[in-house]
PDB file of N, CA and C in Angstrom:
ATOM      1  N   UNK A   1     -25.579 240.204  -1.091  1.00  0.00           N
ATOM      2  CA  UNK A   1     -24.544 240.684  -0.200  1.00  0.00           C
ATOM      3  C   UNK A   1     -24.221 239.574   0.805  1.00  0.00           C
ATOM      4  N   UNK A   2     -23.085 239.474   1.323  1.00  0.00           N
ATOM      5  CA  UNK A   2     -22.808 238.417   2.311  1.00  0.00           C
ATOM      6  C   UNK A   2     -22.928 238.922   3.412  1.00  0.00           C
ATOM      7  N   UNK A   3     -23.187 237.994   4.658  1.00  0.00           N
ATOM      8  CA  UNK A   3     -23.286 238.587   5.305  1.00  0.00           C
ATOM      9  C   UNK A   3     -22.215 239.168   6.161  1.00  0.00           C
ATOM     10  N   UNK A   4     -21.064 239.435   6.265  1.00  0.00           N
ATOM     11  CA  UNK A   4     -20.022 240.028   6.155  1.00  0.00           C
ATOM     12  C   UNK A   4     -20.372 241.853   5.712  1.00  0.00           C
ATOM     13  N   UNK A   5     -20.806 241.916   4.742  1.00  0.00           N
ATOM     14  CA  UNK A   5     -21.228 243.089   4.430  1.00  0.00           C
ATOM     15  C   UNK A   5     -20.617 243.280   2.810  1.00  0.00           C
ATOM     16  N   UNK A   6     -19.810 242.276   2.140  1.00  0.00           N
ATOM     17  CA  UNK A   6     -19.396 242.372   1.152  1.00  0.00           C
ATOM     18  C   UNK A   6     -20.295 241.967   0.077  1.00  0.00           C
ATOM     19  N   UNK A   7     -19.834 242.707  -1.470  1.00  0.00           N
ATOM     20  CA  UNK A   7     -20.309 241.932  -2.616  1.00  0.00           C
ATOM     21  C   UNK A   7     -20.291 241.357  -3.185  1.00  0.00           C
ATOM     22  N   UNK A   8     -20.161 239.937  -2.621  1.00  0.00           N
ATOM     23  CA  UNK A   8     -18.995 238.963  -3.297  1.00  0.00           C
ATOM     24  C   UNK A   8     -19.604 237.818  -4.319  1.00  0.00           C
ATOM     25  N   UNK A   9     -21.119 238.630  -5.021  1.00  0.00           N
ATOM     26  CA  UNK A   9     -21.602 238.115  -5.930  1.00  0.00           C
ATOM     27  C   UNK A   9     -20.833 237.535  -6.671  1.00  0.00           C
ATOM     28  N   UNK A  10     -20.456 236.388  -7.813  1.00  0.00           N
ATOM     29  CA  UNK A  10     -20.333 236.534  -9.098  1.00  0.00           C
ATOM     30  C   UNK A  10     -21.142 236.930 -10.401  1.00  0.00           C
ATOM     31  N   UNK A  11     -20.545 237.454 -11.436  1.00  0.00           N
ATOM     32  CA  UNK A  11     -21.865 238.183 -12.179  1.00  0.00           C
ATOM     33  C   UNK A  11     -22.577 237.020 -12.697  1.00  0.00           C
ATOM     34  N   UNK A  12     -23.636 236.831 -12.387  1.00  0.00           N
ATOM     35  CA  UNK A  12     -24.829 235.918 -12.994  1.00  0.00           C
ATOM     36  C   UNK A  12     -24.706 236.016 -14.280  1.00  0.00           C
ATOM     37  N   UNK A  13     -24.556 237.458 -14.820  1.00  0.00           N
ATOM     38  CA  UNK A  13     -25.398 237.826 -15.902  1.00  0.00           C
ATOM     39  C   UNK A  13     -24.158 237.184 -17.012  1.00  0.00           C
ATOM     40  N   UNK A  14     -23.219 236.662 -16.667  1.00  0.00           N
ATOM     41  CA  UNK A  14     -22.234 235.971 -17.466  1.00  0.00           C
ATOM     42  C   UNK A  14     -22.794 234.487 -17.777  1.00  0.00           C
ATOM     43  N   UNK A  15     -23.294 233.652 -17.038  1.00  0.00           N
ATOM     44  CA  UNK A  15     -23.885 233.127 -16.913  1.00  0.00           C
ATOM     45  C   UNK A  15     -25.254 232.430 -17.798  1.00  0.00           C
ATOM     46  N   UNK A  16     -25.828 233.435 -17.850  1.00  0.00           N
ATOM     47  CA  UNK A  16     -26.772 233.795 -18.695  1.00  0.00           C
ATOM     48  C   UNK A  16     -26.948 233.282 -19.633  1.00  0.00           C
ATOM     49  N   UNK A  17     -26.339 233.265 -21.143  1.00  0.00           N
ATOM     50  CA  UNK A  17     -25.852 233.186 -22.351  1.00  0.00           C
ATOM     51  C   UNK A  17     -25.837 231.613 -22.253  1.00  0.00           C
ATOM     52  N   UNK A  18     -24.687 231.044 -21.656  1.00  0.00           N
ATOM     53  CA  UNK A  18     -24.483 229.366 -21.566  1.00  0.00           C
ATOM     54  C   UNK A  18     -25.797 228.752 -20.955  1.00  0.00           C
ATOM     55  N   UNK A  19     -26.593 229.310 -20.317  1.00  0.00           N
ATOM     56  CA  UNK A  19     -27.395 228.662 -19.742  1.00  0.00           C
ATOM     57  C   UNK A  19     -28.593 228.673 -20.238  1.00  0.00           C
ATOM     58  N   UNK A  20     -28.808 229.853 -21.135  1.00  0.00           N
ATOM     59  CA  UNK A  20     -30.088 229.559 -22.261  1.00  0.00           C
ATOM     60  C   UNK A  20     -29.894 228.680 -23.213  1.00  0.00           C
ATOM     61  N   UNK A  21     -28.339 228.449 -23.703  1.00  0.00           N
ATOM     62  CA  UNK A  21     -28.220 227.847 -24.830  1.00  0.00           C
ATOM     63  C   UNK A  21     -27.912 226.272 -24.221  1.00  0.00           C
ATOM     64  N   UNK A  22     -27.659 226.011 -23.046  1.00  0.00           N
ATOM     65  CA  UNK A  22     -27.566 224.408 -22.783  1.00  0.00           C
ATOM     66  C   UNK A  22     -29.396 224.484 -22.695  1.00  0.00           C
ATOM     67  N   UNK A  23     -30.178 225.204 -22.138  1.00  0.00           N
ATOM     68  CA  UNK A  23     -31.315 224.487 -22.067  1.00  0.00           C
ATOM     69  C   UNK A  23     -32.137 224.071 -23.717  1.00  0.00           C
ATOM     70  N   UNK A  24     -31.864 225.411 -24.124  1.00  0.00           N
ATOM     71  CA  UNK A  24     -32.349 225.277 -25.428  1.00  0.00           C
ATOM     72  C   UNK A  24     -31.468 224.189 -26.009  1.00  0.00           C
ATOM     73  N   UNK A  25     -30.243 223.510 -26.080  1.00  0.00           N
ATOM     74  CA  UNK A  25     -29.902 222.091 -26.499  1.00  0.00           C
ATOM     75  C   UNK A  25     -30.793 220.709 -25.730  1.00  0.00           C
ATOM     76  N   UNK A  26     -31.114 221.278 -24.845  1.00  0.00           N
ATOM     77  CA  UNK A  26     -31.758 219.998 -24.138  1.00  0.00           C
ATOM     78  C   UNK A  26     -33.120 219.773 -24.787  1.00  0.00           C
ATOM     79  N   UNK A  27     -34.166 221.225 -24.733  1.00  0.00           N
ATOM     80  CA  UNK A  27     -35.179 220.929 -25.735  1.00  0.00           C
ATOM     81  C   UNK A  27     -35.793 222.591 -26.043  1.00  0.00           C
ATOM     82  N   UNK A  28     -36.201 222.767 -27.551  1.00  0.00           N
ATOM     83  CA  UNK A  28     -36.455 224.103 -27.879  1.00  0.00           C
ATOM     84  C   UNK A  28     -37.667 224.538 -26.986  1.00  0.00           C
ATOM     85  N   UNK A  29     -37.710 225.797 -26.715  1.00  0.00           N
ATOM     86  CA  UNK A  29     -38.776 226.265 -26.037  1.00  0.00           C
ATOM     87  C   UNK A  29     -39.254 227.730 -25.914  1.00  0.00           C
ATOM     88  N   UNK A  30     -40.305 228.149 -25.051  1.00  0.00           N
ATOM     89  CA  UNK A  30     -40.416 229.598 -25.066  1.00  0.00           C
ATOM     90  C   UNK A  30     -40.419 230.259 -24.123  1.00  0.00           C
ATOM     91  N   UNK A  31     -40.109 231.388 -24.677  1.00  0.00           N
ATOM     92  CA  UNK A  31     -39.391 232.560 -23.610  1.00  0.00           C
ATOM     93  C   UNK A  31     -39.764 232.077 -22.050  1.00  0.00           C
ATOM     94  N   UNK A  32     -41.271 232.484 -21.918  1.00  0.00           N
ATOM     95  CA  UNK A  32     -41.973 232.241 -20.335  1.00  0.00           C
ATOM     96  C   UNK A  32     -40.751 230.715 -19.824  1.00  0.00           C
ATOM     97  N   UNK A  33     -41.016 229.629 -20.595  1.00  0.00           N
ATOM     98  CA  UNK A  33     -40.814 228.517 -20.257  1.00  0.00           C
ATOM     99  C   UNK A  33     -39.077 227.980 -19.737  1.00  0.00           C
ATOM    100  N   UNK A  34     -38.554 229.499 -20.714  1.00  0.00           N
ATOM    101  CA  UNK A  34     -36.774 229.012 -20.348  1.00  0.00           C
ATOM    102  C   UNK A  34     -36.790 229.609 -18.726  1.00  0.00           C
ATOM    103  N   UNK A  35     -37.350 231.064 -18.986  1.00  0.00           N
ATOM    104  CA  UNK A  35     -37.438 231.491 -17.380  1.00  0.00           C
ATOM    105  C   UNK A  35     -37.994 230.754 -15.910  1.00  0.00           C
ATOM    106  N   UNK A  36     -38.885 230.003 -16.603  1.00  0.00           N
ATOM    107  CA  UNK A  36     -39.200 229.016 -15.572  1.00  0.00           C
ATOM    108  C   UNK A  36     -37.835 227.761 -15.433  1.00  0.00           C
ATOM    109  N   UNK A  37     -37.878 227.666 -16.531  1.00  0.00           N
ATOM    110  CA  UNK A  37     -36.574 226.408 -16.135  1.00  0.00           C
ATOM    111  C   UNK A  37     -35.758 227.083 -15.989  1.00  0.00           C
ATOM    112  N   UNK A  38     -35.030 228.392 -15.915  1.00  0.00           N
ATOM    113  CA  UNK A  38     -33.796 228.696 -14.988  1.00  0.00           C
ATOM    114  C   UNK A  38     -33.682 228.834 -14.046  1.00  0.00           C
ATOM    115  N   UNK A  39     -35.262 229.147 -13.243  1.00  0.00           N
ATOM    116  CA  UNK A  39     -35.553 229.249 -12.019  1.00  0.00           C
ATOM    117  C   UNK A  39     -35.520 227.845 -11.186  1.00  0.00           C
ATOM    118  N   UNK A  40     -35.687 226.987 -11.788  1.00  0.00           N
ATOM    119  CA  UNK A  40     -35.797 225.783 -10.984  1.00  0.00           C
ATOM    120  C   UNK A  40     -34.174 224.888 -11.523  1.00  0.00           C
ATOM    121  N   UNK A  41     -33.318 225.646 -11.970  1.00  0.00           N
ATOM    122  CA  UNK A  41     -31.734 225.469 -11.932  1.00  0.00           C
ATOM    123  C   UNK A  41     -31.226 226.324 -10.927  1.00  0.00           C
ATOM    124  N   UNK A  42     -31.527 226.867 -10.471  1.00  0.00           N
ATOM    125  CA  UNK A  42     -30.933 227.529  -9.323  1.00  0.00           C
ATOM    126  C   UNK A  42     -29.399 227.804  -9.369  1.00  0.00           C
ATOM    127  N   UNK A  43     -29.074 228.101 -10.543  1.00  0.00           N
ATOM    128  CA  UNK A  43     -27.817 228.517 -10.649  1.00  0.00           C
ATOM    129  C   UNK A  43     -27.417 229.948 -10.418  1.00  0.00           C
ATOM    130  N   UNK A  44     -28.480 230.417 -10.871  1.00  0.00           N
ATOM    131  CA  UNK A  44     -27.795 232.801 -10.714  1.00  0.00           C
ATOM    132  C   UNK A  44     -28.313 232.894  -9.541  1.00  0.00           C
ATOM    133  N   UNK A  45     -28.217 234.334  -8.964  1.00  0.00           N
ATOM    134  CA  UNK A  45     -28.333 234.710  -7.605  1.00  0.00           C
ATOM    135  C   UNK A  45     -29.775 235.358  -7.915  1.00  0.00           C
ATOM    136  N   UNK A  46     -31.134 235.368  -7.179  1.00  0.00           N
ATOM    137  CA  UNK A  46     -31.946 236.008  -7.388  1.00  0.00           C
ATOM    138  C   UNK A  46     -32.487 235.828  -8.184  1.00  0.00           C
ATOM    139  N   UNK A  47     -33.626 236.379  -8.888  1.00  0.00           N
ATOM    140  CA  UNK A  47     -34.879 236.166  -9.631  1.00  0.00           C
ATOM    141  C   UNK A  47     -34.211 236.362 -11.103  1.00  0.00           C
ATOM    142  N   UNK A  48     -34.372 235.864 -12.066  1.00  0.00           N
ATOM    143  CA  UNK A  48     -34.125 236.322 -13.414  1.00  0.00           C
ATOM    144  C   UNK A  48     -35.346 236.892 -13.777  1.00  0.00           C
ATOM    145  N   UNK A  49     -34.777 237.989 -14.688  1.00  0.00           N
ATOM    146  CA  UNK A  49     -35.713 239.186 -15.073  1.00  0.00           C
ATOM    147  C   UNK A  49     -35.691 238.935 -16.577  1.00  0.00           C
ATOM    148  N   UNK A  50     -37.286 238.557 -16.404  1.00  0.00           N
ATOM    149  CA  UNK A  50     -37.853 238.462 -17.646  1.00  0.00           C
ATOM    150  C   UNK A  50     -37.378 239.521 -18.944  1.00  0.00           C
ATOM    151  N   UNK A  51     -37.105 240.920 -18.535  1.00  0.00           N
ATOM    152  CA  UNK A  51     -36.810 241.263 -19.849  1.00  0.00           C
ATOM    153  C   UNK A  51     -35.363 241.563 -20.392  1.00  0.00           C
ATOM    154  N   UNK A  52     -34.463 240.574 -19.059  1.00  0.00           N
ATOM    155  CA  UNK A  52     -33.194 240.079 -19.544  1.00  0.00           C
ATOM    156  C   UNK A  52     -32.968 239.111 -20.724  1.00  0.00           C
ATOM    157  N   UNK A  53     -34.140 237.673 -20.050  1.00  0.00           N
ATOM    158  CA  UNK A  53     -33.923 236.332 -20.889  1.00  0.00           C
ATOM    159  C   UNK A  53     -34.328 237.289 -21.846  1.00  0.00           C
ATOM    160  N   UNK A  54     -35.437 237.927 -23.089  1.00  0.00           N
ATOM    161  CA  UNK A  54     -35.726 238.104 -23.841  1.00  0.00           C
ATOM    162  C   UNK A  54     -34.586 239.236 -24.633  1.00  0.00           C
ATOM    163  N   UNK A  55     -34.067 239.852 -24.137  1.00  0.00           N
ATOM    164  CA  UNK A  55     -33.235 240.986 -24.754  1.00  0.00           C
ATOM    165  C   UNK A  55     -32.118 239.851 -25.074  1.00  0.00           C
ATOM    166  N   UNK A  56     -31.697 238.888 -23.854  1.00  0.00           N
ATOM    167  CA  UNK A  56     -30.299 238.025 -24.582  1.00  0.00           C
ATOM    168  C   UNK A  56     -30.862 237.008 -25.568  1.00  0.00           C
ATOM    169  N   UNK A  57     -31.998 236.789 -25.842  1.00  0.00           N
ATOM    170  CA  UNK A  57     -32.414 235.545 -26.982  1.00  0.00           C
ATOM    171  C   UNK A  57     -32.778 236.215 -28.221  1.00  0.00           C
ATOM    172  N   UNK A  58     -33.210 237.850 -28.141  1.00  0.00           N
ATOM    173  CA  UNK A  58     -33.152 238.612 -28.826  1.00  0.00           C
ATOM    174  C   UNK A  58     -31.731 239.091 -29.999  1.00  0.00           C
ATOM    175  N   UNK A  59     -30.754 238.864 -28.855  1.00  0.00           N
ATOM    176  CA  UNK A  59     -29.344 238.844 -29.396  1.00  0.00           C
ATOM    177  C   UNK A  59     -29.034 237.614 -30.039  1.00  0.00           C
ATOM    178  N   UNK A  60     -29.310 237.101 -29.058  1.00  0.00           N
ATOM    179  CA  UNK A  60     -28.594 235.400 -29.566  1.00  0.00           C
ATOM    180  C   UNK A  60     -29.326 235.180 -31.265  1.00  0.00           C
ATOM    181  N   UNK A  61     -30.245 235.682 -31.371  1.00  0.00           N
ATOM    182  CA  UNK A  61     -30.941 235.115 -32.493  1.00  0.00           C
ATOM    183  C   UNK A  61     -30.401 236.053 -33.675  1.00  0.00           C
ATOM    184  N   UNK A  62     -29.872 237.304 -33.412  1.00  0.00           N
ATOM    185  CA  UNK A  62     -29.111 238.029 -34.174  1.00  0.00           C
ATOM    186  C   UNK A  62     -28.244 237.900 -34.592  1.00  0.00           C
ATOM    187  N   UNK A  63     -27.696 237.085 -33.584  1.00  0.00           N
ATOM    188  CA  UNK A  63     -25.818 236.690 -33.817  1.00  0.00           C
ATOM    189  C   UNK A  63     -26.045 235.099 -34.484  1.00  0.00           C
ATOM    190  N   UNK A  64     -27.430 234.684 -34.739  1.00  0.00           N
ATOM    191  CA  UNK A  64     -27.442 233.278 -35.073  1.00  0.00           C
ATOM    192  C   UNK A  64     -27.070 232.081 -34.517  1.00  0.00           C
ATOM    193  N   UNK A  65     -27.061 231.913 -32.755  1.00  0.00           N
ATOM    194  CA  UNK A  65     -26.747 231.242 -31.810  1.00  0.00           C
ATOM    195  C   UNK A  65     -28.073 230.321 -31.964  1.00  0.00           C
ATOM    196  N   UNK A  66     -29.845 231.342 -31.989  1.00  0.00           N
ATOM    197  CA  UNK A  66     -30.732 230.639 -31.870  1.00  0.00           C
ATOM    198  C   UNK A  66     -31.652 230.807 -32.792  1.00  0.00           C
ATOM    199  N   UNK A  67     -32.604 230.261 -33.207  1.00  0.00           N
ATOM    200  CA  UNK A  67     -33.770 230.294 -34.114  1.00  0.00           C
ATOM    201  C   UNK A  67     -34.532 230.440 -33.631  1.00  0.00           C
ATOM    202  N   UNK A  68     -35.971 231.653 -34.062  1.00  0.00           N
ATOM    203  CA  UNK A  68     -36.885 231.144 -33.509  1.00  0.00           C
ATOM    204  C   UNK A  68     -38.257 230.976 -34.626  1.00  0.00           C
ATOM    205  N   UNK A  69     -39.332 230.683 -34.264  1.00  0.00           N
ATOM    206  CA  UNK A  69     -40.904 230.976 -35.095  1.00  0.00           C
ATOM    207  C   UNK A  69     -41.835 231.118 -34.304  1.00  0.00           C
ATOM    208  N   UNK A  70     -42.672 231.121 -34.804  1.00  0.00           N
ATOM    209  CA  UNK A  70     -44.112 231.384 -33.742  1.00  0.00           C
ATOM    210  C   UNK A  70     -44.661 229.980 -33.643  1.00  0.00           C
ATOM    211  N   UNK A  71     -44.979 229.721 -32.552  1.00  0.00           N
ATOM    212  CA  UNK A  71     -45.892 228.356 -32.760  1.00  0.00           C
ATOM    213  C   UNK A  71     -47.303 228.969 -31.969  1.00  0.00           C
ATOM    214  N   UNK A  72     -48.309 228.311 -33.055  1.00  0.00           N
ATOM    215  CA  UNK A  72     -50.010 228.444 -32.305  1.00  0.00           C
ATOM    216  C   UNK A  72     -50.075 227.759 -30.904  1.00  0.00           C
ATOM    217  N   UNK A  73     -50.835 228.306 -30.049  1.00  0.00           N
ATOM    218  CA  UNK A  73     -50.960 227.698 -29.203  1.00  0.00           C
ATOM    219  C   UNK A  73     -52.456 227.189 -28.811  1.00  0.00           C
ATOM    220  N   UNK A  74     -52.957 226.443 -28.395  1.00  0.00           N
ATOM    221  CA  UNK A  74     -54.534 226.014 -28.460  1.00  0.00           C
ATOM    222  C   UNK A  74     -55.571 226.637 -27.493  1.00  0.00           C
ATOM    223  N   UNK A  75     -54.992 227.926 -26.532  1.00  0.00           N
ATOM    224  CA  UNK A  75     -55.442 228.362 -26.089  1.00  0.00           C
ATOM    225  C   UNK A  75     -54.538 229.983 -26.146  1.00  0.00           C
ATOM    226  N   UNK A  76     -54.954 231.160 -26.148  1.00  0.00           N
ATOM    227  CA  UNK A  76     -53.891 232.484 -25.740  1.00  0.00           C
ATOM    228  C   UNK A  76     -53.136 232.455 -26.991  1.00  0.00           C
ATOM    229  N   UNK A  77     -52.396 233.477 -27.126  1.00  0.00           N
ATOM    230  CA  UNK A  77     -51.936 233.958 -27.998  1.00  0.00           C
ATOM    231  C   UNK A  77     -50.557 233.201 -28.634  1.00  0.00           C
ATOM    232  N   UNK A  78     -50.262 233.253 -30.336  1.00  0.00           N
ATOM    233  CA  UNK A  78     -48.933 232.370 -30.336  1.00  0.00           C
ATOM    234  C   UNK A  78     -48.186 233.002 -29.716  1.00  0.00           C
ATOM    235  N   UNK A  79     -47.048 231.821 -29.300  1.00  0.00           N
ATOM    236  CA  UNK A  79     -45.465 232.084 -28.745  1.00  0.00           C
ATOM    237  C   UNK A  79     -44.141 231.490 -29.412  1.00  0.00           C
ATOM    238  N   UNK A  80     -43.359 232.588 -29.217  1.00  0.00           N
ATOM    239  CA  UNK A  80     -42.042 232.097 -30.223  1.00  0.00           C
ATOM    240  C   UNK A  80     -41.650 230.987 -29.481  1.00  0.00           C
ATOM    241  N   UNK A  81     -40.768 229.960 -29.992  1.00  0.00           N
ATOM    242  CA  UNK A  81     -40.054 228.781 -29.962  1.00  0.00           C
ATOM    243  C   UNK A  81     -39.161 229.142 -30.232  1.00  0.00           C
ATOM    244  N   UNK A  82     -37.719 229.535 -29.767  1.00  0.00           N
ATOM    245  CA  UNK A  82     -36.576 229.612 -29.726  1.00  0.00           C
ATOM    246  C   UNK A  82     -35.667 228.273 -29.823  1.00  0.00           C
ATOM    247  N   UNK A  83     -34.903 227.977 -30.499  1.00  0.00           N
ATOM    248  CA  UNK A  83     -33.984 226.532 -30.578  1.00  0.00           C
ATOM    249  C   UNK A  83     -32.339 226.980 -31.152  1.00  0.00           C
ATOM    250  N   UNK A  84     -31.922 225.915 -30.395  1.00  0.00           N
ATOM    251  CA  UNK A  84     -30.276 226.695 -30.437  1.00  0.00           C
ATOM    252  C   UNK A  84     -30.262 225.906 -31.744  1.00  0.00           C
ATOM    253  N   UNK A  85     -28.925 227.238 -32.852  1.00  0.00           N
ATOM    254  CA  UNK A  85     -28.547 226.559 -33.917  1.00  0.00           C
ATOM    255  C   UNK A  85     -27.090 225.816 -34.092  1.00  0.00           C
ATOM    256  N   UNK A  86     -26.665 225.234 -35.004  1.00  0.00           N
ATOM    257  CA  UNK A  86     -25.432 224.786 -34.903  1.00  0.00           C
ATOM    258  C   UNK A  86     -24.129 225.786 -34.336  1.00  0.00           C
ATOM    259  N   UNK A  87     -24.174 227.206 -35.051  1.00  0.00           N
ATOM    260  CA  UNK A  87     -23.359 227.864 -34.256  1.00  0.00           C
ATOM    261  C   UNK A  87     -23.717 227.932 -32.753  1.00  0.00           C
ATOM    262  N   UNK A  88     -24.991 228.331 -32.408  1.00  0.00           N
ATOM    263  CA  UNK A  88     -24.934 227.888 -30.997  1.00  0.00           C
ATOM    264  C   UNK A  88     -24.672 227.306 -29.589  1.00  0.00           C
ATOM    265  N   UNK A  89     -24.503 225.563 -31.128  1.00  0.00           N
ATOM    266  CA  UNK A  89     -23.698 224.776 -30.285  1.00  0.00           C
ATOM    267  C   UNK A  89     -22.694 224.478 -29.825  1.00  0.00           C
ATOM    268  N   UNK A  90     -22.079 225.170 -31.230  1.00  0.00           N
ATOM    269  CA  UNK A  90     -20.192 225.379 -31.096  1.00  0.00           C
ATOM    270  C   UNK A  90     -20.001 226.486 -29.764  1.00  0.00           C
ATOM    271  N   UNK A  91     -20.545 227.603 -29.728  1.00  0.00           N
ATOM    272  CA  UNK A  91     -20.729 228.624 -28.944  1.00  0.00           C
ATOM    273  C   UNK A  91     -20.244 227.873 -27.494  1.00  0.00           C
ATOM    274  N   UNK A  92     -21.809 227.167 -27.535  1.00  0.00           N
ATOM    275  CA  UNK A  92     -22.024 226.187 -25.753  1.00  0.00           C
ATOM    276  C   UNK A  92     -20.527 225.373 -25.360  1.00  0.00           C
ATOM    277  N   UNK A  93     -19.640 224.485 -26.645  1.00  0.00           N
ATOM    278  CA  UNK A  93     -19.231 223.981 -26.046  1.00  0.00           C
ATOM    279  C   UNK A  93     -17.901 224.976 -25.438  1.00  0.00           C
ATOM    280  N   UNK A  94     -17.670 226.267 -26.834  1.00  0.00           N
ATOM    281  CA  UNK A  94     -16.440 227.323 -25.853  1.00  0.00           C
ATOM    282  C   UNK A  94     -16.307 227.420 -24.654  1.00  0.00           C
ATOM    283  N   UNK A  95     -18.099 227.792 -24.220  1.00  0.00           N
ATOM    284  CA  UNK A  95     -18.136 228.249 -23.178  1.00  0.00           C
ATOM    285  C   UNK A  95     -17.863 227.251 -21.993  1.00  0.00           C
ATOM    286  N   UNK A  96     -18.187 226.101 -21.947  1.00  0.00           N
ATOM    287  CA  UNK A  96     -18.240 224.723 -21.192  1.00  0.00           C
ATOM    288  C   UNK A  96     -16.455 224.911 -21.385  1.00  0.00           C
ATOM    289  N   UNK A  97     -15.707 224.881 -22.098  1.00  0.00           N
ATOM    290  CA  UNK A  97     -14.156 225.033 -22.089  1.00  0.00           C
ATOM    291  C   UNK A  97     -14.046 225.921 -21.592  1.00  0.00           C
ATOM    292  N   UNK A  98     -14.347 227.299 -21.357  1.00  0.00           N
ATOM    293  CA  UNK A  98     -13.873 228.377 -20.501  1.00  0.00           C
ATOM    294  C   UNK A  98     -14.084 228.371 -19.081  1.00  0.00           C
ATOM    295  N   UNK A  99     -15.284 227.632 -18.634  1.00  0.00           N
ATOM    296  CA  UNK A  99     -16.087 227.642 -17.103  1.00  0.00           C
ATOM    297  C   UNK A  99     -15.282 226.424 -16.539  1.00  0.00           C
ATOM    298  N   UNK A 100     -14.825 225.619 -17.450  1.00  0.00           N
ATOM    299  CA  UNK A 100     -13.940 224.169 -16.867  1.00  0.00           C
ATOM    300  C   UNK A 100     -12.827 225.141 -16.322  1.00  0.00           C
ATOM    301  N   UNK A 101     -11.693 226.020 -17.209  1.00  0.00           N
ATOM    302  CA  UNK A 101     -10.789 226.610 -17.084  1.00  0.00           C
ATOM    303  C   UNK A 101     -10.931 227.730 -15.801  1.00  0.00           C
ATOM    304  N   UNK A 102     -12.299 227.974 -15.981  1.00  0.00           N
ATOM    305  CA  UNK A 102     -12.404 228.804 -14.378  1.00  0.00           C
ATOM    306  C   UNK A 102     -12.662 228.408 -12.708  1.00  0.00           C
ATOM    307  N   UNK A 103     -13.245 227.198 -13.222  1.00  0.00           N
ATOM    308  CA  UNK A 103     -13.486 226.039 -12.179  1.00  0.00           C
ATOM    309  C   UNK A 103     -12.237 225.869 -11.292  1.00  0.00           C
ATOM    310  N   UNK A 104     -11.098 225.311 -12.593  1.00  0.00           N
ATOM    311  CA  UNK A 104     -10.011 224.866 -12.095  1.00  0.00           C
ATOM    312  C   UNK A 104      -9.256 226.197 -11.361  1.00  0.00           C
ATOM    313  N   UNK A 105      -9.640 227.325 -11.886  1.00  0.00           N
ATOM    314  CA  UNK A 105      -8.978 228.200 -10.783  1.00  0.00           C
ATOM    315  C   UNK A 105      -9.336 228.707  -9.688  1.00  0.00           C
ATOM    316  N   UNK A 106     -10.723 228.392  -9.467  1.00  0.00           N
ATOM    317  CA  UNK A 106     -11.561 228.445  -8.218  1.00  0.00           C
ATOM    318  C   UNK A 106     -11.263 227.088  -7.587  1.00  0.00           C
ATOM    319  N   UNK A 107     -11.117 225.973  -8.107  1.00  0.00           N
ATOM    320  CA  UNK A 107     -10.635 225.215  -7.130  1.00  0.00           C
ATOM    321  C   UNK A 107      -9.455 225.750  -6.818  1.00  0.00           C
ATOM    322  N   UNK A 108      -8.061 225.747  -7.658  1.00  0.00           N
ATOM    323  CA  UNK A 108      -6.969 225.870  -6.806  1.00  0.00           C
ATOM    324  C   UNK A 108      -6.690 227.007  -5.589  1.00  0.00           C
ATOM    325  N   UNK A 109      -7.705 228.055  -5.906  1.00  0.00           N
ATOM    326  CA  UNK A 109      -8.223 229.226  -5.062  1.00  0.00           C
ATOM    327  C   UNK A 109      -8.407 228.868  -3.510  1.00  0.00           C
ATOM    328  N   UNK A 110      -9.382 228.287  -3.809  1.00  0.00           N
ATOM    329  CA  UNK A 110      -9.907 227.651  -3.059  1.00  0.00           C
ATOM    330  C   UNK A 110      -8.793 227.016  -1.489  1.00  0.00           C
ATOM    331  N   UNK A 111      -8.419 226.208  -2.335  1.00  0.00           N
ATOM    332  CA  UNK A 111      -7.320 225.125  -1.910  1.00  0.00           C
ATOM    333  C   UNK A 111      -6.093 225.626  -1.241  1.00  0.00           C
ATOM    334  N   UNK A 112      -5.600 227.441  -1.680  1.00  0.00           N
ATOM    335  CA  UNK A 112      -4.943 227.798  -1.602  1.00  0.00           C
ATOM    336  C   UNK A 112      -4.877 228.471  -0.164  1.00  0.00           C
ATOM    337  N   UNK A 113      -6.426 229.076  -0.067  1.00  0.00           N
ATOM    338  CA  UNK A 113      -6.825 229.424   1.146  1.00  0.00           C
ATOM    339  C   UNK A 113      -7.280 228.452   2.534  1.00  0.00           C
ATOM    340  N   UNK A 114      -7.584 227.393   1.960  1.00  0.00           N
ATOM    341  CA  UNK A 114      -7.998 226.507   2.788  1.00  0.00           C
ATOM    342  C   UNK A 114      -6.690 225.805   3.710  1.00  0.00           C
ATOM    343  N   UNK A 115      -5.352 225.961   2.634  1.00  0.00           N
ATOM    344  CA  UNK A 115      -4.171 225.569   3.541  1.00  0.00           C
ATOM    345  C   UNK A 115      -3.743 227.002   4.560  1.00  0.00           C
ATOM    346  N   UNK A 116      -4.384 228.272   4.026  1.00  0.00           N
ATOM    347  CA  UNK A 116      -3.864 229.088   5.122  1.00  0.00           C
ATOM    348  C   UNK A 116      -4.352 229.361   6.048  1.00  0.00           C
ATOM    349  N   UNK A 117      -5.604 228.921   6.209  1.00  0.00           N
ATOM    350  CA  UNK A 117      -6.211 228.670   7.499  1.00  0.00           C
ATOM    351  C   UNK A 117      -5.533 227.045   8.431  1.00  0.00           C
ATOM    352  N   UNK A 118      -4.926 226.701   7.844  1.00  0.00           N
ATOM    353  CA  UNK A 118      -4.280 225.716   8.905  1.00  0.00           C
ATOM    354  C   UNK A 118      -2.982 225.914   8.899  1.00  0.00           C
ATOM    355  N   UNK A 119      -2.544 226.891   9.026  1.00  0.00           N
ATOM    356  CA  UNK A 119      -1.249 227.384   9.394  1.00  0.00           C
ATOM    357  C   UNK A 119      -1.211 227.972  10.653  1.00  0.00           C
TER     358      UNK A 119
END
């Protein structure tokens, strides 16, 4: 909430989707581990909830965005390895074309208001 008293969140949870699949292009990984690296991107508002990332990689892997397998681990139990697939990637770059296209209208937004305060 702002402090204003408004909700002038944007939805994170849009968000979401592009941002598992750029990390998973950067390098494959698991569940615990994407949640940690979204946390230290500091891009959404608030804590990401663990049984968000997993329900959307759950999808993603349905729709064939991502792959995953089990890998052993040398201590604790195996964990899946999730890795974005080629559709995935096509996916990432839509989305990188749509957030450019929204950018540019939050800048001109922006810009628009910023001249009406100096009026």
């Amino acid at each position: 909430m702002c402090k204003n008293g408004c909700s002038c969140n944007l939805p994170a949870d849009r968000l979401l989707q592009p941002l598992l699949l750029f990390l998973l292009k950067l390098q494959p990984s698991h569940g615990y581990e994407l949640i940690q690296r979204l946390a230290r991107l500091d891009l959404l508002e608030g804590e990401t909830d663990p049984t968000t990332v997993y329900r959307n990689l759950r999808r993603m892997e349905q729709e064939e965005l991502v792959s995953s397998s089990w890998e052993a681990a040398e201590t604790g139990p195996a964990r899946r390895q999730y890795a974005i697939t080629t559709r995935g990637e096509e996916l990432l770059h839509a989305w990188m074309a749509a957030i450019r296209r929204q950018k540019e209208k939050l800048d001109r937004f922006i810009g628009l208001y910023e001249q009406s305060l100096s009026r």
